[in-house]
Protein backbone atom coordinates (compact mmCIF):
# COMPACT_ATOMS: atom_id res chain seq x y z
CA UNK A 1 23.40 134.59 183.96
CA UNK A 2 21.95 132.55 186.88
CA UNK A 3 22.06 129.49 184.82
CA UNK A 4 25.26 130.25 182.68
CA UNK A 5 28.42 127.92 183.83
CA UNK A 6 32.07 128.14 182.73
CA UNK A 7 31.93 124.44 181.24
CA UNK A 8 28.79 125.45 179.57
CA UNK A 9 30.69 128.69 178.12
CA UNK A 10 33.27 126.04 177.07
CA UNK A 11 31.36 123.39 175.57
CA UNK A 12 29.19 125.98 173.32
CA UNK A 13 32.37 127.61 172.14
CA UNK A 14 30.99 130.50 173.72
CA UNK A 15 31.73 134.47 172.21
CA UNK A 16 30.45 137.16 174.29
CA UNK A 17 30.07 140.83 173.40
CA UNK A 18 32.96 141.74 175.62
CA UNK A 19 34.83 139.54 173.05
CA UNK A 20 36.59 142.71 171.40
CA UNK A 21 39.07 143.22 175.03
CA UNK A 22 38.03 139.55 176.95
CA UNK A 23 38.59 137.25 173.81
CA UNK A 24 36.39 134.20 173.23
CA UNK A 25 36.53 131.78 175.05
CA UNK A 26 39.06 129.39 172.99
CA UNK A 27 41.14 132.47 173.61
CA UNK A 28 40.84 132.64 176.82
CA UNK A 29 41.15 128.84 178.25
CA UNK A 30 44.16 127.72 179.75
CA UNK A 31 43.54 124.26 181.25
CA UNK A 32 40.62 121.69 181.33
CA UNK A 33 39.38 119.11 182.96
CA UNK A 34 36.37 116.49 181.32
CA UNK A 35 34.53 113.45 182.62
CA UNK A 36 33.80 111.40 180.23
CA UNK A 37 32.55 107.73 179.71
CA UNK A 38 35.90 105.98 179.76
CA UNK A 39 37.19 108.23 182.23
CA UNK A 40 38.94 111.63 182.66
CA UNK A 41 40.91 113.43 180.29
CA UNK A 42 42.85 116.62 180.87
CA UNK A 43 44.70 119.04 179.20
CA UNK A 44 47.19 121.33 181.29
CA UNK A 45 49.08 123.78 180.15
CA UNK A 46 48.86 127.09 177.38
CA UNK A 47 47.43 125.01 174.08
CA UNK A 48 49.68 125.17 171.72
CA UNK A 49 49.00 126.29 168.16
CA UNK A 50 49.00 123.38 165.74
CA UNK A 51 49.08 123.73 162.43
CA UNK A 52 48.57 120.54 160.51
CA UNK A 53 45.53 117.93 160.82
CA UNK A 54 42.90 119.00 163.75
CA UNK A 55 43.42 120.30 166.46
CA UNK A 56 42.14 116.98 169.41
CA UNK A 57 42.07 119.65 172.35
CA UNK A 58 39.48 122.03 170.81
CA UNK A 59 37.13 119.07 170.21
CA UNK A 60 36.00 119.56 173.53
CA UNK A 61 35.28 122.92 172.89
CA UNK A 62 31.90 123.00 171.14
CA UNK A 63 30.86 119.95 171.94
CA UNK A 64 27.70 120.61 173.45
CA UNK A 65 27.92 117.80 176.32
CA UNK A 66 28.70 115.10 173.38
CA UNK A 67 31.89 113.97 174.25
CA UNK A 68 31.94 114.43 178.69
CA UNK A 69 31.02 117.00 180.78
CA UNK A 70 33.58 119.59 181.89
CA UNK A 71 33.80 119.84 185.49
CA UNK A 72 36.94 121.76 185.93
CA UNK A 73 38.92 124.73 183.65
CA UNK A 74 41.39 127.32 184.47
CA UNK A 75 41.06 130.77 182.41
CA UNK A 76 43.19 133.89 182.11
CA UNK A 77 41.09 137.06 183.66
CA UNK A 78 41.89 140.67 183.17
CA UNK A 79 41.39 143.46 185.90
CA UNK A 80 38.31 145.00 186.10
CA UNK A 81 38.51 148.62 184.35
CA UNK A 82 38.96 151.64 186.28
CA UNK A 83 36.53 153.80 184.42
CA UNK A 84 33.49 152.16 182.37
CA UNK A 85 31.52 154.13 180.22
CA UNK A 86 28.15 153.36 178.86
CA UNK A 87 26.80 156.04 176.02
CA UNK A 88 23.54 155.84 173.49
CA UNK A 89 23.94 157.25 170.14
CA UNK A 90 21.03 157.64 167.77
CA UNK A 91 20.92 157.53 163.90
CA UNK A 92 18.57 159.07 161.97
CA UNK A 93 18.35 155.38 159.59
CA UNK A 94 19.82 152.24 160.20
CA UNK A 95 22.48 152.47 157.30
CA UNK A 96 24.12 155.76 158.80
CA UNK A 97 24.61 152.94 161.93
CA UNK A 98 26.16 150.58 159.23
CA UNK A 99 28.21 153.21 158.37
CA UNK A 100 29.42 154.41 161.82
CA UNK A 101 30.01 150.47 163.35
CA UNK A 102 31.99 150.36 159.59
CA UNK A 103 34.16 153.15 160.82
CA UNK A 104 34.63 151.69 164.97
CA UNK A 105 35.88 148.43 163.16
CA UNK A 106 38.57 150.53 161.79
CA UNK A 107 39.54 152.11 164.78
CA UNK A 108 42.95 151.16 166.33
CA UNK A 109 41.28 151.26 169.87
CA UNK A 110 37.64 150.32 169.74
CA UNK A 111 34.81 149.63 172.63
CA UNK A 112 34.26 146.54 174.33
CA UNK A 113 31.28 146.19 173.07
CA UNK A 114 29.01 148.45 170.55
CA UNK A 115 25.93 147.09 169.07
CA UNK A 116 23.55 148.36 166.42
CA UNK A 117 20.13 147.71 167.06
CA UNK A 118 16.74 149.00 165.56
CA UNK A 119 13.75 150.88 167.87
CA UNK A 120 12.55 147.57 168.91
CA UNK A 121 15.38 145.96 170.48
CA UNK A 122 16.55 149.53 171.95
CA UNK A 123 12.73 149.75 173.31
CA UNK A 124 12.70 145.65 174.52
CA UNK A 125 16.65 146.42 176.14
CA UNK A 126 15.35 149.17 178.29
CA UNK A 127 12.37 147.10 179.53
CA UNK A 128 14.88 144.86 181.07
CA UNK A 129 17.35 147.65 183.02
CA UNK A 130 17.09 146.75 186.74
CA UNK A 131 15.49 149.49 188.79
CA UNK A 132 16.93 152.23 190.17
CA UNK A 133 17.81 150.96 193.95
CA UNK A 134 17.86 147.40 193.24
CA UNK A 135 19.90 144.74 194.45
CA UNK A 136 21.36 143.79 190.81
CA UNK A 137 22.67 147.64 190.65
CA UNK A 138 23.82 147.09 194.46
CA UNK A 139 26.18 144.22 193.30
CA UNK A 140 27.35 145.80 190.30
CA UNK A 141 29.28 148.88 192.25
């Protein structure tokens, strides 16, 4: 996160796993700003949907840097939750966790986010929790 940047979010199309409430980030963009070569170009407004040919505005979105660098963008933001809930569950094999993230995506309310992941990646993950005290778990309440 220390080097992440909204027009960096923008120009890799970015999709977070918060993308099942937040959106992506094509979802979420409402205005733009880019410097480019021969100048400045900006879209205001809501984008509207367009439905024939391609869409010009969402060229800058995913362009990796190609096209102009974004230096300013206005998003929508939702409130921060009132009650976030982290939980663990563990599966005796990885295909009854196929089977239960088969069943969430069915689900007319589902999690922000829910990952699978094997032993490894659970093992690796909880290397990298902050320590109890710390000033990252400080910030975060």
């Amino acid at each position: 996160m220390e080097f992440s940047t909204l027009g960096g979010w923008i120009s890799t199309r970015a999709s977070g796993m918060k993308k099942n409430t937040y959106g992506n980030i094509d979802d979420i963009v409402q205005n733009i700003t880019m410097v480019t070569s021969k100048g400045t170009y900006k879209r205001l407004s809501n984008w509207p949907r367009i439905s024939n040919g391609p869409d010009m505005h969402h060229l800058l979105m995913g362009s990796e840097g190609n096209f102009g660098i974004i230096t300013d963008a206005v998003i929508k933001v939702k409130p921060i939750p009132e009650v976030r809930i982290f939980e663990s569950l563990l599966f005796f094999d990885w295909e009854d966790g196929i089977k239960f993230m088969h069943a969430v995506s069915k689900m007319k309310a589902y999690p922000t986010s829910c990952r699978l992941v094997d032993n490894e990646q659970f093992k690796f993950g909880a290397t990298m929790k902050p320590a109890p005290g710390s000033t990252w778990e400080s910030v975060i309440e």
